[in-house]
N, C-alpha and C. Protein backbone atom coordinates (compact mmCIF):
# COMPACT_ATOMS: atom_id res chain seq x y z
N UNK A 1 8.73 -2.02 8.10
CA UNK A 1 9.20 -1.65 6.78
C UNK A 1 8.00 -1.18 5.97
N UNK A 2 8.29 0.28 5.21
CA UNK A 2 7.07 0.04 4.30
C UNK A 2 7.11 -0.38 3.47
N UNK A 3 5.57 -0.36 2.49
CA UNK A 3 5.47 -1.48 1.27
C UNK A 3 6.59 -0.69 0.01
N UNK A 4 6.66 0.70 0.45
CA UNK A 4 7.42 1.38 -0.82
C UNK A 4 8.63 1.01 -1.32
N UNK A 5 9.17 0.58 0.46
CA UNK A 5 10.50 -0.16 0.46
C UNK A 5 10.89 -1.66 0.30
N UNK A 6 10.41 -2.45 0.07
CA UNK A 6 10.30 -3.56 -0.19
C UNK A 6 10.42 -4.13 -1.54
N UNK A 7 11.03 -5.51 -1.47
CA UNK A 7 12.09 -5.40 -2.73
C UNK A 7 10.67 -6.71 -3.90
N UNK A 8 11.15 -6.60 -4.97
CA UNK A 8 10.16 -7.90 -5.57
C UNK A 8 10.71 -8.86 -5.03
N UNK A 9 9.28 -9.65 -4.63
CA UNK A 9 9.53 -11.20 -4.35
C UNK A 9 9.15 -11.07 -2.36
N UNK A 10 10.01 -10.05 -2.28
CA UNK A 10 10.23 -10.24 -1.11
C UNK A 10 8.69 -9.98 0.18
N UNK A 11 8.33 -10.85 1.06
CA UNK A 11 6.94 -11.43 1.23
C UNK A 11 6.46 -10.44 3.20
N UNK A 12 5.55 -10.00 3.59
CA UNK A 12 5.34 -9.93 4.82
C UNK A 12 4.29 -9.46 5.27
N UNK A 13 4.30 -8.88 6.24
CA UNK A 13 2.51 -8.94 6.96
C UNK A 13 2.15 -7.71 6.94
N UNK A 14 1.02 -7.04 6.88
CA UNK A 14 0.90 -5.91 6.81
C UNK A 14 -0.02 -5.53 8.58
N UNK A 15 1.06 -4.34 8.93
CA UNK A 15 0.87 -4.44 10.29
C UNK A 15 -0.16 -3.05 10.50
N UNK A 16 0.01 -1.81 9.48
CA UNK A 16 -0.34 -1.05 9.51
C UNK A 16 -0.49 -0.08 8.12
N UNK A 17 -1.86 1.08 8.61
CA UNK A 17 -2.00 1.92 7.20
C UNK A 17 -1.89 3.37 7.63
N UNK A 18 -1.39 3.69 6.83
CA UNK A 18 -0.44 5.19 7.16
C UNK A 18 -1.67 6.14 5.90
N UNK A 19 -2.38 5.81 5.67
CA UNK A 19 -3.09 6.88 4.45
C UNK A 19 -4.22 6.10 4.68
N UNK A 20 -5.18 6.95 5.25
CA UNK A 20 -6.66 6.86 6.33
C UNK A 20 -7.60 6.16 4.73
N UNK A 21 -7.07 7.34 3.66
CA UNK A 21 -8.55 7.10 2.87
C UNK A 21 -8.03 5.59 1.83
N UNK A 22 -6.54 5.18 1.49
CA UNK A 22 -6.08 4.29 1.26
C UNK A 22 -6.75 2.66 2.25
N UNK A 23 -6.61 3.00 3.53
CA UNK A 23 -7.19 2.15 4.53
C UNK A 23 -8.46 1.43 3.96
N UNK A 24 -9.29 2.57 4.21
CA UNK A 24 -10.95 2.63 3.53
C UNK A 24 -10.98 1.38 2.34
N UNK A 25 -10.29 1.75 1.60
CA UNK A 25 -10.42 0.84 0.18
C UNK A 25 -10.20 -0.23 0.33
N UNK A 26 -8.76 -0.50 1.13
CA UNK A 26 -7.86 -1.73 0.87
C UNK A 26 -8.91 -2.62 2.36
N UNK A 27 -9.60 -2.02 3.29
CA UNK A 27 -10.34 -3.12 4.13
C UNK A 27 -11.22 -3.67 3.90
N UNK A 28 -12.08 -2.66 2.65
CA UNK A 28 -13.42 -2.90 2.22
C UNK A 28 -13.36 -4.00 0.71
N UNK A 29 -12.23 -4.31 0.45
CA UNK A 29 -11.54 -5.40 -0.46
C UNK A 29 -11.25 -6.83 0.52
N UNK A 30 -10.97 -6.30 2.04
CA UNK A 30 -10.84 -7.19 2.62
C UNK A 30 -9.02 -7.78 3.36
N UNK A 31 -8.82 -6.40 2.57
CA UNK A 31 -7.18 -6.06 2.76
C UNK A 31 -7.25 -5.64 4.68
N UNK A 32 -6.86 -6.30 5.36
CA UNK A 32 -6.72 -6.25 7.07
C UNK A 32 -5.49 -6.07 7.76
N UNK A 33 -5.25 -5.63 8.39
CA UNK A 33 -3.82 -5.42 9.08
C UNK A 33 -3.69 -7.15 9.25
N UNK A 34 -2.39 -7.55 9.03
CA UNK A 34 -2.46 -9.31 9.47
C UNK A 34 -2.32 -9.76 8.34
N UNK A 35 -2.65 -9.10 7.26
CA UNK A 35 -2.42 -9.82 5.36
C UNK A 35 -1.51 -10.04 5.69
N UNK A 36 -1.26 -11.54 4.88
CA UNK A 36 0.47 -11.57 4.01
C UNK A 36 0.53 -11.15 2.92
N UNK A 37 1.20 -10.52 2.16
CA UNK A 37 1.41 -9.79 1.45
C UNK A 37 2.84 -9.98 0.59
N UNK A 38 3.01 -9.91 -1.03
CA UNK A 38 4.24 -9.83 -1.43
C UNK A 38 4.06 -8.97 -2.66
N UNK A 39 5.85 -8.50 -2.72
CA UNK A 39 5.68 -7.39 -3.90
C UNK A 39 5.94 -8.46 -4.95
N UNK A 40 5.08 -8.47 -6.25
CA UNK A 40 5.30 -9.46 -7.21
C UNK A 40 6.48 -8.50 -8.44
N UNK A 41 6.06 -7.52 -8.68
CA UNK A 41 6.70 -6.88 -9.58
C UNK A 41 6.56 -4.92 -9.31
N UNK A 42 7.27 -4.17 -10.07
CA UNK A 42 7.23 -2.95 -10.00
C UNK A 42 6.72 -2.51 -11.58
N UNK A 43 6.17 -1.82 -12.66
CA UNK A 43 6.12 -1.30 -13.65
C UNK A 43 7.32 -0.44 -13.63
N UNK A 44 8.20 -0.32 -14.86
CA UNK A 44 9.55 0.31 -15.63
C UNK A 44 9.78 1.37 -15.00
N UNK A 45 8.96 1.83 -14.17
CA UNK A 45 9.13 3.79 -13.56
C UNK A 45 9.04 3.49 -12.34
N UNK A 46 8.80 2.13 -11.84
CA UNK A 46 8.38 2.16 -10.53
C UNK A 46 7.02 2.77 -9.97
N UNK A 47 6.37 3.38 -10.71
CA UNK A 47 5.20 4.62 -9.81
C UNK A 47 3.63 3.40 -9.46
N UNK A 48 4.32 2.19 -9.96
CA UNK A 48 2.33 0.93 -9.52
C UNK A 48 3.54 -0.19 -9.04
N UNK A 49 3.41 -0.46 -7.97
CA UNK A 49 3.65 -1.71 -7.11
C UNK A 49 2.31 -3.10 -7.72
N UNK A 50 2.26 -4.00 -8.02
CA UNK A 50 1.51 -5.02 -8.21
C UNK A 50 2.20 -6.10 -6.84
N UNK A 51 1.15 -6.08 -6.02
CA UNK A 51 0.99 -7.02 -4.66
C UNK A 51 0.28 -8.17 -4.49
N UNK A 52 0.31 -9.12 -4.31
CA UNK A 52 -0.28 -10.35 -3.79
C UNK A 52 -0.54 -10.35 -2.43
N UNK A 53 -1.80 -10.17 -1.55
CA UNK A 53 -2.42 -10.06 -0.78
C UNK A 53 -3.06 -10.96 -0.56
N UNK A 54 -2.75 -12.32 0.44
CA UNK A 54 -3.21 -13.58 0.26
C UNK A 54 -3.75 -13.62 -1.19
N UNK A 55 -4.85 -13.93 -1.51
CA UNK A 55 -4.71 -14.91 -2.67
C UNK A 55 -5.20 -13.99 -3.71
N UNK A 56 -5.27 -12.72 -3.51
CA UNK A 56 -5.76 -11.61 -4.36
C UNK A 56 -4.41 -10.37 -4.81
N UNK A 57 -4.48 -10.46 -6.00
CA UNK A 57 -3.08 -9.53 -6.78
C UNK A 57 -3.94 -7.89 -6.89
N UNK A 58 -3.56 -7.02 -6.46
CA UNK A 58 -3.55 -5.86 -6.38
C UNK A 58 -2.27 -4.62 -7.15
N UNK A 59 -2.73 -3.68 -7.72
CA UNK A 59 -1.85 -2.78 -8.28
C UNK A 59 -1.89 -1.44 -7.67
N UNK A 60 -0.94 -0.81 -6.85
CA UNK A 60 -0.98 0.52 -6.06
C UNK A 60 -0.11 1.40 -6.76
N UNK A 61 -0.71 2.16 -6.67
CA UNK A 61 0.62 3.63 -7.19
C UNK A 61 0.70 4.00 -6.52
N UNK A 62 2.02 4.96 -6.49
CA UNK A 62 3.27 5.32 -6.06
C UNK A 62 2.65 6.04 -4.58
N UNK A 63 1.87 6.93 -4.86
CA UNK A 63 1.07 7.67 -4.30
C UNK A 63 0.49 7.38 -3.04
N UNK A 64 -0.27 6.25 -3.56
CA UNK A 64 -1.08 5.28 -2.21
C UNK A 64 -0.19 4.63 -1.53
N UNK A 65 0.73 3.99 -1.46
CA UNK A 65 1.19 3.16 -0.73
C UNK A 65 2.04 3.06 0.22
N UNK A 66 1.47 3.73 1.32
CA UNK A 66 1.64 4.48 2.43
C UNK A 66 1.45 3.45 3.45
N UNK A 67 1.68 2.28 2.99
CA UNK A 67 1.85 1.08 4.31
C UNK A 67 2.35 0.62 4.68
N UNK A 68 2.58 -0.21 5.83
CA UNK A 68 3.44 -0.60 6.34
C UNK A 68 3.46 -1.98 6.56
N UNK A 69 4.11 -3.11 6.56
CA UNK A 69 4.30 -4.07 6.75
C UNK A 69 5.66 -4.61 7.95
């Protein structure tokens, strides 16, 4: 499933990264294929996902979030 599709609340592993230069960022944060991961909320337009990534909250737009879980 990707992260785009995934509902709030709803929690899982991130198995893979579909956007090479997205990758880059989110490993060098420490973000690894194997995270657990949950969508906490969406902003009113939807276009920034805010994620909980083990114990670190992250905000992606619409754009980036080309992953997969």
């Amino acid at each position: 499933m990707r992260l785009a599709d995934m509902k709030d609340n709803e929690e899982g592993i991130l198995v893979r990264f579909e956007d090479e230069s997205l990758a880059v960022k989110l490993m060098a944060m420490g973000v690894l294929p194997g995270s657990r991961l949950m969508i906490i909320r969406r902003n009113g337009f939807g276009k920034t996902l805010y994620v909980r990534v083990d114990q670190m909250h992250l905000a992606i737009r619409k754009k980036k979030r080309n992953a997969s879980s």
